[in-house]
C-alpha atoms as a PDB file:
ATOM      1  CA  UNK A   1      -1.362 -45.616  -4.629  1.00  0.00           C
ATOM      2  CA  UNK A   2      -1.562 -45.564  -1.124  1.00  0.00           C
ATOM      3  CA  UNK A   3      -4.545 -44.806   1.469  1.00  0.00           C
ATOM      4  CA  UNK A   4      -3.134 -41.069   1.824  1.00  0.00           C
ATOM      5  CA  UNK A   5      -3.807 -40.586  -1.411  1.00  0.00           C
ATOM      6  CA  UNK A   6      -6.764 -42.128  -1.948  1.00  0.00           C
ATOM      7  CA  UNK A   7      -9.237 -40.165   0.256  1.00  0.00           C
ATOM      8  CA  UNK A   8      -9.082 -36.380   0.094  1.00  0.00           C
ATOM      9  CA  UNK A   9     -10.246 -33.158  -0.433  1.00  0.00           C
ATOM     10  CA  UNK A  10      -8.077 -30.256  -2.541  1.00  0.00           C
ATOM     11  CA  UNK A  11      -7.129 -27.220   0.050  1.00  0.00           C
ATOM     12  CA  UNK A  12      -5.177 -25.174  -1.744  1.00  0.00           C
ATOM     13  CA  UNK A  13      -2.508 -25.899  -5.285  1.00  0.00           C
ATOM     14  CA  UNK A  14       0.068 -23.718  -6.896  1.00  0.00           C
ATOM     15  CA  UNK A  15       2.505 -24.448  -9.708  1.00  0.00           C
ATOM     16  CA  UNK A  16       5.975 -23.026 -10.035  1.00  0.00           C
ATOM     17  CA  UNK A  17       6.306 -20.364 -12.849  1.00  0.00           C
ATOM     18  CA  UNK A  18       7.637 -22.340 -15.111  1.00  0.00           C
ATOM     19  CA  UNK A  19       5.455 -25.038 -14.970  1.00  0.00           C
ATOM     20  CA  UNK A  20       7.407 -27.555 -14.285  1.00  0.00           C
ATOM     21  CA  UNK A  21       6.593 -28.405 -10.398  1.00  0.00           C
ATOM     22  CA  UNK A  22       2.809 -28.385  -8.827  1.00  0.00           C
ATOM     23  CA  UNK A  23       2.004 -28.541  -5.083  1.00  0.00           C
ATOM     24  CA  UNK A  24      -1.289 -29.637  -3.467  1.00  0.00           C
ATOM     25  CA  UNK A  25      -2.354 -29.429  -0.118  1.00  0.00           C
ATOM     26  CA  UNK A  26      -4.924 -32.008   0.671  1.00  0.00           C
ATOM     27  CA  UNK A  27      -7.371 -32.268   3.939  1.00  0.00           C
ATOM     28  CA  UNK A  28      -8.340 -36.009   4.705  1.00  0.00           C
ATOM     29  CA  UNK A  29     -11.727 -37.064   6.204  1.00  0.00           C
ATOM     30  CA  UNK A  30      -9.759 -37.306   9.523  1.00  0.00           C
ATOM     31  CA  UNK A  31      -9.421 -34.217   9.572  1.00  0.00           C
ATOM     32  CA  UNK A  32      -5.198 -33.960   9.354  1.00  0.00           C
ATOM     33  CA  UNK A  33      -3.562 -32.706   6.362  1.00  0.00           C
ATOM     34  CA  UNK A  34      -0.739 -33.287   4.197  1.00  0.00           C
ATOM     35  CA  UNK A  35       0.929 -32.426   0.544  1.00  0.00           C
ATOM     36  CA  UNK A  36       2.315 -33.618  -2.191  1.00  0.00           C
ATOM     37  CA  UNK A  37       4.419 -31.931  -4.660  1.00  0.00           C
ATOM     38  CA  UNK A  38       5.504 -33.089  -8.366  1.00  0.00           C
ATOM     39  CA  UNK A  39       7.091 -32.750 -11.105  1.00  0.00           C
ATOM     40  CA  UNK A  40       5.713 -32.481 -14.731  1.00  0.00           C
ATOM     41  CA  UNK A  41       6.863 -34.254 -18.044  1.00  0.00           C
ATOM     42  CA  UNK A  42       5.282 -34.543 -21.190  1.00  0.00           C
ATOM     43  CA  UNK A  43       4.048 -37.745 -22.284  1.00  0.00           C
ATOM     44  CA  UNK A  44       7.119 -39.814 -24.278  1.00  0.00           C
ATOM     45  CA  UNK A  45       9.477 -38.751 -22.326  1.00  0.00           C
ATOM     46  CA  UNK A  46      12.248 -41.292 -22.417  1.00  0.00           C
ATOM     47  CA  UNK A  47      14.030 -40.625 -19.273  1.00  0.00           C
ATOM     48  CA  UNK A  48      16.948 -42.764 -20.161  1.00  0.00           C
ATOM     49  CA  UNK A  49      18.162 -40.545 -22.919  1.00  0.00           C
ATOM     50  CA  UNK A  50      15.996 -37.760 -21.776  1.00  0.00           C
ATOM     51  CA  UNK A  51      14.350 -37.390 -25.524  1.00  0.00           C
ATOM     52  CA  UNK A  52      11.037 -36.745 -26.379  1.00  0.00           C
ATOM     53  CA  UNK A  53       8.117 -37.912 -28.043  1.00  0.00           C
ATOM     54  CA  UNK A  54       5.312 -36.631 -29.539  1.00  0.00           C
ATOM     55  CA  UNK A  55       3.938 -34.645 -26.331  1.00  0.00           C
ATOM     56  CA  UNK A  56       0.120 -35.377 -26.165  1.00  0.00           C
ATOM     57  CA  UNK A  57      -0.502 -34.461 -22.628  1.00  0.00           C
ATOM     58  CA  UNK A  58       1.332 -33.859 -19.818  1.00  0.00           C
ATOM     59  CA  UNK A  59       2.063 -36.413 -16.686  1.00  0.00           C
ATOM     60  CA  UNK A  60       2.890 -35.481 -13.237  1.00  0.00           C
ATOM     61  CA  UNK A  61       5.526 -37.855 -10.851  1.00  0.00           C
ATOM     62  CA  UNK A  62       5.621 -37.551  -7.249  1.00  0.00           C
ATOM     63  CA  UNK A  63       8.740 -35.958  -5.830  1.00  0.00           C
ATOM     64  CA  UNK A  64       7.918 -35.303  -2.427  1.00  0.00           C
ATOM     65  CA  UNK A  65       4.806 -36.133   0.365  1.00  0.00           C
ATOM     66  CA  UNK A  66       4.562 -34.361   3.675  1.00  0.00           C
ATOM     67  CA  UNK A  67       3.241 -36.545   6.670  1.00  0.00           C
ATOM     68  CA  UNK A  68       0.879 -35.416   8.091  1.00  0.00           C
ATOM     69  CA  UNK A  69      -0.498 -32.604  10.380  1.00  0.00           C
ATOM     70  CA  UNK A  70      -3.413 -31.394  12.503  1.00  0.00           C
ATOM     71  CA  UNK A  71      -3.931 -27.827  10.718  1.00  0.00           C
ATOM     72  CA  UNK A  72      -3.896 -26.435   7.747  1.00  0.00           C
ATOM     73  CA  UNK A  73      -1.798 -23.834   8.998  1.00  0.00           C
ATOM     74  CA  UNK A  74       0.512 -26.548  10.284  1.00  0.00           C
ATOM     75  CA  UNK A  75       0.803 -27.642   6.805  1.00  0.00           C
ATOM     76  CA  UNK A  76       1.275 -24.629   5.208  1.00  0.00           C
ATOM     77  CA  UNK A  77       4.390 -23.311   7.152  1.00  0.00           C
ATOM     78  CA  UNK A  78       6.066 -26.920   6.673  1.00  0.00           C
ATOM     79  CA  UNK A  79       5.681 -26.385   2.637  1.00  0.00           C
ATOM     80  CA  UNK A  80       7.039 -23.039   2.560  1.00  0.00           C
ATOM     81  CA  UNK A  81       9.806 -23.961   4.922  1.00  0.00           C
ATOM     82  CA  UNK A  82      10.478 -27.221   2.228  1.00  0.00           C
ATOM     83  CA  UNK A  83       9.541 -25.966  -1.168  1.00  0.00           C
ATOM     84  CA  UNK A  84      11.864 -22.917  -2.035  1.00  0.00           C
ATOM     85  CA  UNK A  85       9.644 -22.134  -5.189  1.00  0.00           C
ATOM     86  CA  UNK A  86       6.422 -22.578  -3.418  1.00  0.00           C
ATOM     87  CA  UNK A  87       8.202 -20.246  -0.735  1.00  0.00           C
ATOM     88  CA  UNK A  88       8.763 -17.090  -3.559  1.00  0.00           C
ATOM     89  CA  UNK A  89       5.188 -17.572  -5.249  1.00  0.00           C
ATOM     90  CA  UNK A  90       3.322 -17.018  -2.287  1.00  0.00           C
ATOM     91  CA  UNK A  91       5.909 -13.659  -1.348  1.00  0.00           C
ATOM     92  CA  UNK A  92       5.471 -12.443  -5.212  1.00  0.00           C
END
């Protein structure tokens, strides 16, 4: 885990409709922001043959971190210009 994501404070989250993809937008003690977004799998997933196991919880895997940026706002208009599904959500 690196030092990004190691000290921070939750700003805002969403998760697509289905469920399968959450975003979080996270303010650091600097001050700048950034955001993460990943995908979710339940636990025993076998990803080489894509089966699954008995599904106890679910696990998330990064897919994507923003750098980082001065504002939240900042912030904001880079993940709805990346994340097409973030991008509908907030327009719904």
């Amino acid at each position: 885990m690196d030092q990004m994501s190691q000290e921070r404070e939750l700003a805002d989250m969403a998760v697509s409709p289905d469920g399968l993809m959450r975003w979080q937008l996270f303010r650091r003690p600097d001050g700048f922001y950034w955001y993460d977004e990943a995908m979710s799998y339940p636990e025993g997933w076998d990803s080489d043959d894509a089966s699954y196991g008995p599904v106890t919880s679910i696990d998330w895997i990064s897919t994507r971190q923003s750098g980082l940026f001065d504002t939240l706002d900042a912030a904001m208009v880079d993940a709805l210009g990346e994340i097409v599904w973030l991008r509908l959500l907030r327009q719904m």
